[in-house]
C-alpha atoms as a PDB file:
ATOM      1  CA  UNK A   1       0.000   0.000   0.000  1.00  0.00           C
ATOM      2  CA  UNK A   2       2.919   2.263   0.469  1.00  0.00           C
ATOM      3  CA  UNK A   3       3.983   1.598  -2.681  1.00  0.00           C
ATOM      4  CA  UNK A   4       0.610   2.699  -4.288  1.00  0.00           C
ATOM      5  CA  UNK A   5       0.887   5.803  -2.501  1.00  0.00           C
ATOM      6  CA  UNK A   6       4.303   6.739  -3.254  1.00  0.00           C
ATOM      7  CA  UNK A   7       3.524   5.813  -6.851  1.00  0.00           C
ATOM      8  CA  UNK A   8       0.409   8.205  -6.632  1.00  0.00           C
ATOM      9  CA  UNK A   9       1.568  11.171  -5.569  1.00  0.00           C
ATOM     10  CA  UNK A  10       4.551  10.833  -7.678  1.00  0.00           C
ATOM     11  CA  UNK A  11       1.892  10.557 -11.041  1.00  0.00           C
ATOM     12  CA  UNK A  12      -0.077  13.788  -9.391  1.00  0.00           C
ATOM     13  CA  UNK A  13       3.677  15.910  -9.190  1.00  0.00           C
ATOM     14  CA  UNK A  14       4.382  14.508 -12.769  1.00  0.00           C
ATOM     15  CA  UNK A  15       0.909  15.666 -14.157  1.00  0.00           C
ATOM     16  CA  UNK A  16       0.779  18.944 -12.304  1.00  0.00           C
ATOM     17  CA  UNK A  17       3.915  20.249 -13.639  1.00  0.00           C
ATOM     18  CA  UNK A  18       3.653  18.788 -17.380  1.00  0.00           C
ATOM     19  CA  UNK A  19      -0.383  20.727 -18.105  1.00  0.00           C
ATOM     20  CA  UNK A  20       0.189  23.777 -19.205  1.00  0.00           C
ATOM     21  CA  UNK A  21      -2.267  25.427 -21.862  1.00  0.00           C
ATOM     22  CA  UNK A  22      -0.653  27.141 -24.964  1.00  0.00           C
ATOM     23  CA  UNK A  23      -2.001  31.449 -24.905  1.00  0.00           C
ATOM     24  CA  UNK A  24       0.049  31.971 -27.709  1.00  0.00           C
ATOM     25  CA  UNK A  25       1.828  30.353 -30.336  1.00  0.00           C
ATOM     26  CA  UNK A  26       3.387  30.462 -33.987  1.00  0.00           C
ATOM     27  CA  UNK A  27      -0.302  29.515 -35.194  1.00  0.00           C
ATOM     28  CA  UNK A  28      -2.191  31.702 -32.752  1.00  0.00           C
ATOM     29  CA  UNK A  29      -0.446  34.819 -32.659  1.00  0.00           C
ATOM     30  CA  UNK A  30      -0.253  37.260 -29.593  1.00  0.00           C
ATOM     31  CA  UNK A  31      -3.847  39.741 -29.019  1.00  0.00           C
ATOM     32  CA  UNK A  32      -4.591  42.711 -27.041  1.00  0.00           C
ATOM     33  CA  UNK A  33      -6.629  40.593 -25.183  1.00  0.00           C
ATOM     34  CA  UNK A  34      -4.180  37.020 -24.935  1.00  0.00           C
ATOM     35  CA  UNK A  35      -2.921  37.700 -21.459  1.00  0.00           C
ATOM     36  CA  UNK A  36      -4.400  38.680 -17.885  1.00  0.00           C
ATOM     37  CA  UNK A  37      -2.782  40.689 -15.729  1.00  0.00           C
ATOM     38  CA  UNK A  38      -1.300  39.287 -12.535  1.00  0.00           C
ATOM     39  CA  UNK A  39      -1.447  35.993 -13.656  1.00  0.00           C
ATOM     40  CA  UNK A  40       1.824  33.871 -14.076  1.00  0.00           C
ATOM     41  CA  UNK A  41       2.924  32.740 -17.222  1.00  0.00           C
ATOM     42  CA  UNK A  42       5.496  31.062 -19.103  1.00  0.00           C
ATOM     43  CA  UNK A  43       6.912  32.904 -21.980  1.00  0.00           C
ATOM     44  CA  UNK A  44       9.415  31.610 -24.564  1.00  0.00           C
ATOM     45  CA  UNK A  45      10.979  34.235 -26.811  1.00  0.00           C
ATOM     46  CA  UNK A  46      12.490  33.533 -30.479  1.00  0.00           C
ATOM     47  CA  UNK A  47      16.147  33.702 -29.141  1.00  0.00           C
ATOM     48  CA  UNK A  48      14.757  30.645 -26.760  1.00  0.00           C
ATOM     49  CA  UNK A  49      14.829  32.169 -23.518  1.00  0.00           C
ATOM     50  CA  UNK A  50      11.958  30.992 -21.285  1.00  0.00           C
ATOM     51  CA  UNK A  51      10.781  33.616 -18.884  1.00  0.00           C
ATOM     52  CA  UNK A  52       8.242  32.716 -15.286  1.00  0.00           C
ATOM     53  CA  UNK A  53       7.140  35.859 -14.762  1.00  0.00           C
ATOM     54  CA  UNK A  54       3.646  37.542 -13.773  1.00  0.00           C
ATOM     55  CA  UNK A  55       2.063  39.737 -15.960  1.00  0.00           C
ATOM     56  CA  UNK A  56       2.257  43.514 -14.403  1.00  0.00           C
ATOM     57  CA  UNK A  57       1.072  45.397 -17.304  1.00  0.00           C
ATOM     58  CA  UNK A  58       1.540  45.284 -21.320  1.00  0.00           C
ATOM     59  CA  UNK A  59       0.933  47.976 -24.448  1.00  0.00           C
ATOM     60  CA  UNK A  60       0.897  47.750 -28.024  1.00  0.00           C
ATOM     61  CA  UNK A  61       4.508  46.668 -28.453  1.00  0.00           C
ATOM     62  CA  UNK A  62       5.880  45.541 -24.852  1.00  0.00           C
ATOM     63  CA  UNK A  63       5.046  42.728 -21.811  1.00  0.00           C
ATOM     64  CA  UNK A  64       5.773  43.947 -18.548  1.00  0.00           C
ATOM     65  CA  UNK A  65       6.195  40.909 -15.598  1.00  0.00           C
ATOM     66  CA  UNK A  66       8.145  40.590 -12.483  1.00  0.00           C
ATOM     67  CA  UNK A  67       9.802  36.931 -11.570  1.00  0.00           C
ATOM     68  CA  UNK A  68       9.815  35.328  -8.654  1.00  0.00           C
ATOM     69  CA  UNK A  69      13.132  36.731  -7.500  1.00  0.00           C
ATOM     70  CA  UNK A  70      11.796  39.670  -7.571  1.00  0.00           C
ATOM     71  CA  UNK A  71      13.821  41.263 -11.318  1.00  0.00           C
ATOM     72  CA  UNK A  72      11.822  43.668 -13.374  1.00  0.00           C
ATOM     73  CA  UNK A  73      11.760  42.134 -16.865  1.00  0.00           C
ATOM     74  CA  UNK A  74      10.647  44.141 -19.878  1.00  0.00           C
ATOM     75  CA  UNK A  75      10.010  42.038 -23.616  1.00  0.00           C
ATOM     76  CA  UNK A  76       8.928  42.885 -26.889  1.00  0.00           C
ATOM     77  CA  UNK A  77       5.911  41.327 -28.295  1.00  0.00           C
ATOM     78  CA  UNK A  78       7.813  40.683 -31.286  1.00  0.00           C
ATOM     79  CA  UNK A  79      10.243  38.637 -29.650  1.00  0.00           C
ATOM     80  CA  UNK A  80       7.266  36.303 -28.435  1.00  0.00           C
ATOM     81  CA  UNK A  81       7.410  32.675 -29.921  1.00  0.00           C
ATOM     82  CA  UNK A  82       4.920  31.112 -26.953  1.00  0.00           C
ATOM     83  CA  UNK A  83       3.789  31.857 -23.973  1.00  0.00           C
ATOM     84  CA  UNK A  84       1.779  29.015 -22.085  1.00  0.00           C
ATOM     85  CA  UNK A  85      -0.328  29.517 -18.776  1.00  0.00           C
ATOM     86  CA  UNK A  86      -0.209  26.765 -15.952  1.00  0.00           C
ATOM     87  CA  UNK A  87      -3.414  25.416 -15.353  1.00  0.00           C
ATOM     88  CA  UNK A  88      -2.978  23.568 -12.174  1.00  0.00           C
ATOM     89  CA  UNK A  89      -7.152  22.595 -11.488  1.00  0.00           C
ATOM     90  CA  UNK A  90      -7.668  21.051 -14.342  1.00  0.00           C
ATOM     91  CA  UNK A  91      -4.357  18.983 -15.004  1.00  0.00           C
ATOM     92  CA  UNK A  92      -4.860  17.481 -10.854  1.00  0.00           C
ATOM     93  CA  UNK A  93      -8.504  17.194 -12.394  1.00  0.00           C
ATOM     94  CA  UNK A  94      -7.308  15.050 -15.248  1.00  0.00           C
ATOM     95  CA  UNK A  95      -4.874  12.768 -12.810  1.00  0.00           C
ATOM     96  CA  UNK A  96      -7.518  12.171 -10.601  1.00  0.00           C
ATOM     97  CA  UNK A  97      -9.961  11.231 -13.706  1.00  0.00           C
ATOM     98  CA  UNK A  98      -7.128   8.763 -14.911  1.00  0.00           C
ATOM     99  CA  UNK A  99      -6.422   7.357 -11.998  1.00  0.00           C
ATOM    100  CA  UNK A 100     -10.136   6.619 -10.732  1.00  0.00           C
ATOM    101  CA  UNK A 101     -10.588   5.313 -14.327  1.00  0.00           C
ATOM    102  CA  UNK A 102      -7.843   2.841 -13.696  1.00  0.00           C
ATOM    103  CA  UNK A 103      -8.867   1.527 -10.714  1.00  0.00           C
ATOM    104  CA  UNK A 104     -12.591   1.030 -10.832  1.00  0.00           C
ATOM    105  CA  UNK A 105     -12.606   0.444 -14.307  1.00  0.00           C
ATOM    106  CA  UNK A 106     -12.720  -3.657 -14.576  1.00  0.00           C
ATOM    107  CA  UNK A 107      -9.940  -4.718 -17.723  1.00  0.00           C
END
């Protein structure tokens, strides 16, 4: 049983960290309207620097975020390649689904 358990929580950690939804891409280009402020995204830039930041503010041409040590960081919406949002709910959500589904679902 306390292998089931270690096995469990390790499949919640592994889920939780790998669901992230896609804002932006190379197919669905960056809006007015693509990001909320004060939320905490992920944003990958064509030079392919990733960026955790939250979203302090944004204009026609620039994102405006802070990180979580605390550094002021300042990039161009052209420079954008993706930025993805972590959607923590739903991926636990989807684990627990999965998981139920393999237990109480006879094979």
């Amino acid at each position: 049983m306390k292998k089931f358990f270690s096995i469990f929580i390790l499949l919640l950690i592994l889920s939780a960290t790998s669901c992230q939804t896609r804002v932006v891409s190379q197919q669905k280009p960056i809006q007015a309207n693509s990001l909320e402020l004060y939320e905490k995204y992920t944003i990958i830039t064509n030079d392919a620097k990733g960026y955790k930041l939250e979203v302090l503010k944004q204009d026609d041409g620039k994102i405006y975020g802070k990180t979580k040590q605390g550094e002021d960081v300042v990039i161009n919406k052209s420079e954008v390649r993706e930025i993805k949002k972590l959607d923590l709910l739903s991926s636990v959500g989807i684990g627990l689904a999965a998981l139920a589904a393999v237990i109480f679902v006879p094979i």
